[in-house]
N, C-alpha and C. Protein backbone atom coordinates (compact mmCIF):
# COMPACT_ATOMS: atom_id res chain seq x y z
N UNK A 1 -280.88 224.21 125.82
CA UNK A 1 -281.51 224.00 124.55
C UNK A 1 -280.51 223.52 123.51
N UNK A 2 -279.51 224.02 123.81
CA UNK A 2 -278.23 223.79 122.73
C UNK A 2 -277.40 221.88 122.72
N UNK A 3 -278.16 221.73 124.10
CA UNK A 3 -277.52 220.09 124.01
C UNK A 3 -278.61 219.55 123.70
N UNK A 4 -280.33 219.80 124.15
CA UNK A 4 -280.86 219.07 123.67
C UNK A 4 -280.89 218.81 122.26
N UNK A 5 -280.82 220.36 121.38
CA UNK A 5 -280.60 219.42 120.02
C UNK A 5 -279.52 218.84 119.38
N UNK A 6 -278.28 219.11 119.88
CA UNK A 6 -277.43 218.31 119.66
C UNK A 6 -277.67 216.44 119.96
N UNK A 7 -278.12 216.44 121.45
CA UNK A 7 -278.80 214.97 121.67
C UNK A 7 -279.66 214.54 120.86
N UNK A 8 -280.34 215.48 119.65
CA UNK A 8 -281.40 214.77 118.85
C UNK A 8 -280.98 214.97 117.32
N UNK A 9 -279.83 215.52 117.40
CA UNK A 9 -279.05 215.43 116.03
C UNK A 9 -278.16 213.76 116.22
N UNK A 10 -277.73 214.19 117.45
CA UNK A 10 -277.00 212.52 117.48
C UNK A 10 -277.62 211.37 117.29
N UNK A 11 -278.93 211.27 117.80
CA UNK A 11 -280.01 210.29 117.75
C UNK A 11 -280.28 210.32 115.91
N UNK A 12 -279.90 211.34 115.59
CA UNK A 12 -280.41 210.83 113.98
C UNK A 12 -279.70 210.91 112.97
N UNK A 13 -278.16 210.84 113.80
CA UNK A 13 -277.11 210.51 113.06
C UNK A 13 -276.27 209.31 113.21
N UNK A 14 -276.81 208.54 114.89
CA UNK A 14 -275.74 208.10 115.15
C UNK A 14 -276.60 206.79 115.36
N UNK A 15 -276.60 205.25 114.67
CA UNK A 15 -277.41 204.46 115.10
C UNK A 15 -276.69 203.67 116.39
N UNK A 16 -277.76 203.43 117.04
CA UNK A 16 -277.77 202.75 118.00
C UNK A 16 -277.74 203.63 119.32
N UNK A 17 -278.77 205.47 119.06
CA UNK A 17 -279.01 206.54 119.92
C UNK A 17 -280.58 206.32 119.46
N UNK A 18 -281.35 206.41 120.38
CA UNK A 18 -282.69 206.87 120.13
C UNK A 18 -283.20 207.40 120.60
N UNK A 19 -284.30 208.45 120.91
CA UNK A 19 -284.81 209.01 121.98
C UNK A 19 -286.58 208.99 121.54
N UNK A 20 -286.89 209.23 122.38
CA UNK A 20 -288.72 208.73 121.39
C UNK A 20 -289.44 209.81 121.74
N UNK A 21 -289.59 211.02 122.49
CA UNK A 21 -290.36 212.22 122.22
C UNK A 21 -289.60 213.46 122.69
N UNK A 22 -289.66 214.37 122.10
CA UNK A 22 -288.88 216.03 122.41
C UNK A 22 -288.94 216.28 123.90
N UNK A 23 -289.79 215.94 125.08
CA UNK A 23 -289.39 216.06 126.07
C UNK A 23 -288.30 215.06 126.78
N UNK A 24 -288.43 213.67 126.47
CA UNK A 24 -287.20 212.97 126.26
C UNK A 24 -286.10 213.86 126.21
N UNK A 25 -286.06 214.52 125.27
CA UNK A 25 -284.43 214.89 124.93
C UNK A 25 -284.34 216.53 126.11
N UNK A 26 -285.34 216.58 126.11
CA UNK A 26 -285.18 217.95 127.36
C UNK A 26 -284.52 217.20 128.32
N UNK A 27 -285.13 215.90 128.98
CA UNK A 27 -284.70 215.83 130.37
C UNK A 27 -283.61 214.89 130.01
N UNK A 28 -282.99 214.11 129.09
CA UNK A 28 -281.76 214.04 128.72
C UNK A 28 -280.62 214.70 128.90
N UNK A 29 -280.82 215.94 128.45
CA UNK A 29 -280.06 217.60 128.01
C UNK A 29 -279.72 217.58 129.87
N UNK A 30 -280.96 217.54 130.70
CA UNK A 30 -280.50 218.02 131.56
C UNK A 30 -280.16 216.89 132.64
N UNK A 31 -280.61 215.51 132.90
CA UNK A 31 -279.37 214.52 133.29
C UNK A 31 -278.12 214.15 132.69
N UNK A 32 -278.04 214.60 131.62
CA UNK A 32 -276.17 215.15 131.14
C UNK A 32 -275.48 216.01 131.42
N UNK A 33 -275.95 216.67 131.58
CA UNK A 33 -275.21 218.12 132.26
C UNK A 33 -275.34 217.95 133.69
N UNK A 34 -276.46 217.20 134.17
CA UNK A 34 -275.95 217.16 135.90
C UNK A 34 -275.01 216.00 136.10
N UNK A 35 -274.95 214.82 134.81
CA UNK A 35 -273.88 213.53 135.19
C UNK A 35 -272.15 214.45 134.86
N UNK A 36 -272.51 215.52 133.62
CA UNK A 36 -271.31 216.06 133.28
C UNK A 36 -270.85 217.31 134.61
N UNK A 37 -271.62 217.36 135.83
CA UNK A 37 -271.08 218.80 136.55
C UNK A 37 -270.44 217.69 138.10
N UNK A 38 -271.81 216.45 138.55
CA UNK A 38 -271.47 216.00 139.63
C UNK A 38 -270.39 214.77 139.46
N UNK A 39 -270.61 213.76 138.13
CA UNK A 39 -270.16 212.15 138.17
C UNK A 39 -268.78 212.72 137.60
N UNK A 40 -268.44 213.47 136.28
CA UNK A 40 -267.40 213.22 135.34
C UNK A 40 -266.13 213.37 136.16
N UNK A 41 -266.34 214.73 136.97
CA UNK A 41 -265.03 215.71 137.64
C UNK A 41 -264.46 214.22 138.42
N UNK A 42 -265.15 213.59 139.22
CA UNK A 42 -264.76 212.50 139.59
C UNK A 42 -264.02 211.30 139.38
N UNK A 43 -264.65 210.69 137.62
CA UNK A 43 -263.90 209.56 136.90
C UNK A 43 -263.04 210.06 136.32
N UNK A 44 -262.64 211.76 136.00
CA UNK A 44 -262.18 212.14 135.44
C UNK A 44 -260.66 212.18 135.98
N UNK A 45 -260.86 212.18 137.25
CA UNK A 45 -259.59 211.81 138.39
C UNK A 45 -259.16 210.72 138.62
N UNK A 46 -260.35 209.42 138.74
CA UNK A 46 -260.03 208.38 139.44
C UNK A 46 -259.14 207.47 137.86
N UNK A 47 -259.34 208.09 136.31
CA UNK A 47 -258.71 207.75 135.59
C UNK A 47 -257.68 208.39 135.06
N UNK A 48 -257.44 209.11 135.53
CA UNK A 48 -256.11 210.07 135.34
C UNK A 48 -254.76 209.57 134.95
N UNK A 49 -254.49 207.93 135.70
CA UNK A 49 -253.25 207.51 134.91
C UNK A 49 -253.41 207.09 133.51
N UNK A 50 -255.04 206.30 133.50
CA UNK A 50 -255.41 205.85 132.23
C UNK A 50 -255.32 206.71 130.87
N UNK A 51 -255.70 208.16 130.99
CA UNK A 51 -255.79 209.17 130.49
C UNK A 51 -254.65 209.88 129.58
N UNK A 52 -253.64 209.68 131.01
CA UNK A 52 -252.25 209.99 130.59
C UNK A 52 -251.73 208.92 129.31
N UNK A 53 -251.81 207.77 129.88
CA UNK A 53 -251.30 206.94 128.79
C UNK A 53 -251.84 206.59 127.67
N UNK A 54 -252.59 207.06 127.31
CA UNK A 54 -252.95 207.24 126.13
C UNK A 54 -253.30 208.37 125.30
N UNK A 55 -252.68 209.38 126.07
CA UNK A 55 -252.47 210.82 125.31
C UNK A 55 -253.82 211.51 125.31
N UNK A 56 -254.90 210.90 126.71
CA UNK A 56 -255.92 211.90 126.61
C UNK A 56 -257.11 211.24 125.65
N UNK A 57 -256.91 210.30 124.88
CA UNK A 57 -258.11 209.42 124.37
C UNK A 57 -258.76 208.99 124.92
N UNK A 58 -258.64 208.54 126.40
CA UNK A 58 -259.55 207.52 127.37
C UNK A 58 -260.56 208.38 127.63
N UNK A 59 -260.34 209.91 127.41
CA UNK A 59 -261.46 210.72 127.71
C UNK A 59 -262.65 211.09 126.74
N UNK A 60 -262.71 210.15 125.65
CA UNK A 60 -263.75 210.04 124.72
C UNK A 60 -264.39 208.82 124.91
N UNK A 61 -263.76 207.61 125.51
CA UNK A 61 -264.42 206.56 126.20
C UNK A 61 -265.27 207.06 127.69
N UNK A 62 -264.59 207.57 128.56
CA UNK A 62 -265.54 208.42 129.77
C UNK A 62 -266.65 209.44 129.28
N UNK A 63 -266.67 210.28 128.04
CA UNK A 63 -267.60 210.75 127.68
C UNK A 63 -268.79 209.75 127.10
N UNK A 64 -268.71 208.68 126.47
CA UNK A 64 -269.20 207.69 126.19
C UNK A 64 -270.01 207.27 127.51
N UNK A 65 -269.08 206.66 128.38
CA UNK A 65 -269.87 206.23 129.55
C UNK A 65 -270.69 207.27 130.27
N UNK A 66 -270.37 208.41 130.27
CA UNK A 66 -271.55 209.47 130.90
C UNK A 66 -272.41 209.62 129.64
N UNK A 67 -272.69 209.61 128.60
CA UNK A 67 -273.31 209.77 127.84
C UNK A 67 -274.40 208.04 128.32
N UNK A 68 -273.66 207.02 128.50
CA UNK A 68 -274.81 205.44 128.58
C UNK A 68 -275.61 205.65 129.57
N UNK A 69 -274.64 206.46 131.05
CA UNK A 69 -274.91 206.80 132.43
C UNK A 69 -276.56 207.59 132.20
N UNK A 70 -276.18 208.49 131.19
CA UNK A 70 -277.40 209.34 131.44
C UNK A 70 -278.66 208.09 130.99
N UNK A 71 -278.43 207.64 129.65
CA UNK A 71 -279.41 207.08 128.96
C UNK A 71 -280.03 206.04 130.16
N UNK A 72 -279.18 205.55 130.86
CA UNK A 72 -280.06 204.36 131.70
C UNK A 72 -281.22 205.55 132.71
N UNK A 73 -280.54 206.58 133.42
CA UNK A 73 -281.89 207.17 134.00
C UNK A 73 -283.09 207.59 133.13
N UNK A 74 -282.64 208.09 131.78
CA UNK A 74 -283.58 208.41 131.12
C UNK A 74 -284.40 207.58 130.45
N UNK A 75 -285.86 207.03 130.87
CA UNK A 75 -286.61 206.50 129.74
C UNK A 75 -286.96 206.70 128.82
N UNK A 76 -286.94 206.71 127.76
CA UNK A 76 -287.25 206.60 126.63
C UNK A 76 -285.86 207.45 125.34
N UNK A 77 -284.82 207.09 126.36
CA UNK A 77 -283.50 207.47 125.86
C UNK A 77 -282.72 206.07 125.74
N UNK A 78 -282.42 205.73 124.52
CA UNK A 78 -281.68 204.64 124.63
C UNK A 78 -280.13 204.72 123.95
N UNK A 79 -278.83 204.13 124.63
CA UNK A 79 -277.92 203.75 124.10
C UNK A 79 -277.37 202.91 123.64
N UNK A 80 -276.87 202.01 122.87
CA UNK A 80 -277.24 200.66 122.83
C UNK A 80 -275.55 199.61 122.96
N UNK A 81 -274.69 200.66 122.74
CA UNK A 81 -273.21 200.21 122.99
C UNK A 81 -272.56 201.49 123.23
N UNK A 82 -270.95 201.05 123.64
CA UNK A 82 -269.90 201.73 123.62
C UNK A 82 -269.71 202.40 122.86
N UNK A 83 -269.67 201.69 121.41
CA UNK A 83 -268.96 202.64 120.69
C UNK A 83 -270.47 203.44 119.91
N UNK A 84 -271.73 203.23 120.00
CA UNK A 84 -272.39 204.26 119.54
C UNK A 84 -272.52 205.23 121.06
N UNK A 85 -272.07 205.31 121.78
CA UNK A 85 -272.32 206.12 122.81
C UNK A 85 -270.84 207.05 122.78
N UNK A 86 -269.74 206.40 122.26
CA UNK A 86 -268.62 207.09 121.69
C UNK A 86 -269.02 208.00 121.25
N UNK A 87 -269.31 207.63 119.68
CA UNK A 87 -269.51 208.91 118.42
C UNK A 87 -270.95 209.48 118.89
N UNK A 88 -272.08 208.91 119.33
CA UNK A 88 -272.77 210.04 120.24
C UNK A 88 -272.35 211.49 121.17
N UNK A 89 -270.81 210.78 121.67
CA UNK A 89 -270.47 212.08 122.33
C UNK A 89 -269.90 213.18 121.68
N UNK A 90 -268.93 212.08 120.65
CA UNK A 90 -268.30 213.00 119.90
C UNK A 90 -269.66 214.02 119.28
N UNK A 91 -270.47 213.47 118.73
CA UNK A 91 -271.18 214.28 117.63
C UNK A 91 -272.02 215.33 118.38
N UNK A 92 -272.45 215.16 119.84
CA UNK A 92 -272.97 215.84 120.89
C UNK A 92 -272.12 217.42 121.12
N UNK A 93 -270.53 216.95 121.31
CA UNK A 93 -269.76 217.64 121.65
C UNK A 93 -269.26 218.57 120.13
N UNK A 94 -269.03 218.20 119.23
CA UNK A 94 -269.13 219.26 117.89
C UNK A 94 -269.93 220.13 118.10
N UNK A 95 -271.66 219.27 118.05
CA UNK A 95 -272.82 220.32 117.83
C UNK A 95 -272.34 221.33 118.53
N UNK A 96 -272.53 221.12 119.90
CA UNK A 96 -272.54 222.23 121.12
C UNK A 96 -271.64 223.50 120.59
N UNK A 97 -270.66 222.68 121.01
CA UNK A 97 -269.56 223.70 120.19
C UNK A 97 -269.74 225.12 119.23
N UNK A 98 -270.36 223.84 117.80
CA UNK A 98 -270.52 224.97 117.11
C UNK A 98 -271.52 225.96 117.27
N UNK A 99 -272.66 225.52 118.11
CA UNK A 99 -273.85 226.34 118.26
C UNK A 99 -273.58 227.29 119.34
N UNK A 100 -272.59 227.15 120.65
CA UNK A 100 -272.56 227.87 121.23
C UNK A 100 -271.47 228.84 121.02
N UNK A 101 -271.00 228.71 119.69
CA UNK A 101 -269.96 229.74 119.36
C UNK A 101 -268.87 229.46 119.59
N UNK A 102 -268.23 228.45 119.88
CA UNK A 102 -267.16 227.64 120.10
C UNK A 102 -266.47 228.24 121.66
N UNK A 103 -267.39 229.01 122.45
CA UNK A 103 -266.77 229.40 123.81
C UNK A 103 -266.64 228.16 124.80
């Protein structure tokens, strides 16, 4: 529950996020969290030199791309670039945060 509204705070903070009805953002919530448990652990390796060299920033671009990743399975979830799928994550990843108590 805590990502879906973060996913629908981002959508109405962040242009070029949209999502078009509250179950939308349910099954959003939860093809993100299955792209963030099965796909990330993965790119998260296969970019590891990339990662390094840039002090760990490349990993707000890979959150980005699992954030587009999800939107293409999801209909009526749209992303529309990089960099709004960027600050989508970022603003995804605050919410959570703060709502889940910062654990």
């Amino acid at each position: 529950m805590i990502t879906m509204f973060a996913i629908w705070f981002a959508a109405w903070l962040v242009p070029g996020i949209a999502i078009n009805t509250p179950a939308t953002g349910f099954v959003a919530a939860l093809i993100l969290g299955l792209i963030n448990i099965l796909v990330k652990p993965i790119f998260t390796i296969l970019t590891l030199p990339l990662t390094i060299l840039t002090l760990g920033l490349f990993l707000l671009v890979l959150n980005g791309f699992m954030l587009m990743l999800a939107a293409y399975f999801v209909p009526g979830f749209s992303v529309s670039g990089l960099m709004a799928a960027i600050f989508g994550s970022i603003v995804i990843s605050v919410v959570t945060s703060l709502l889940s108590g910062g654990k």
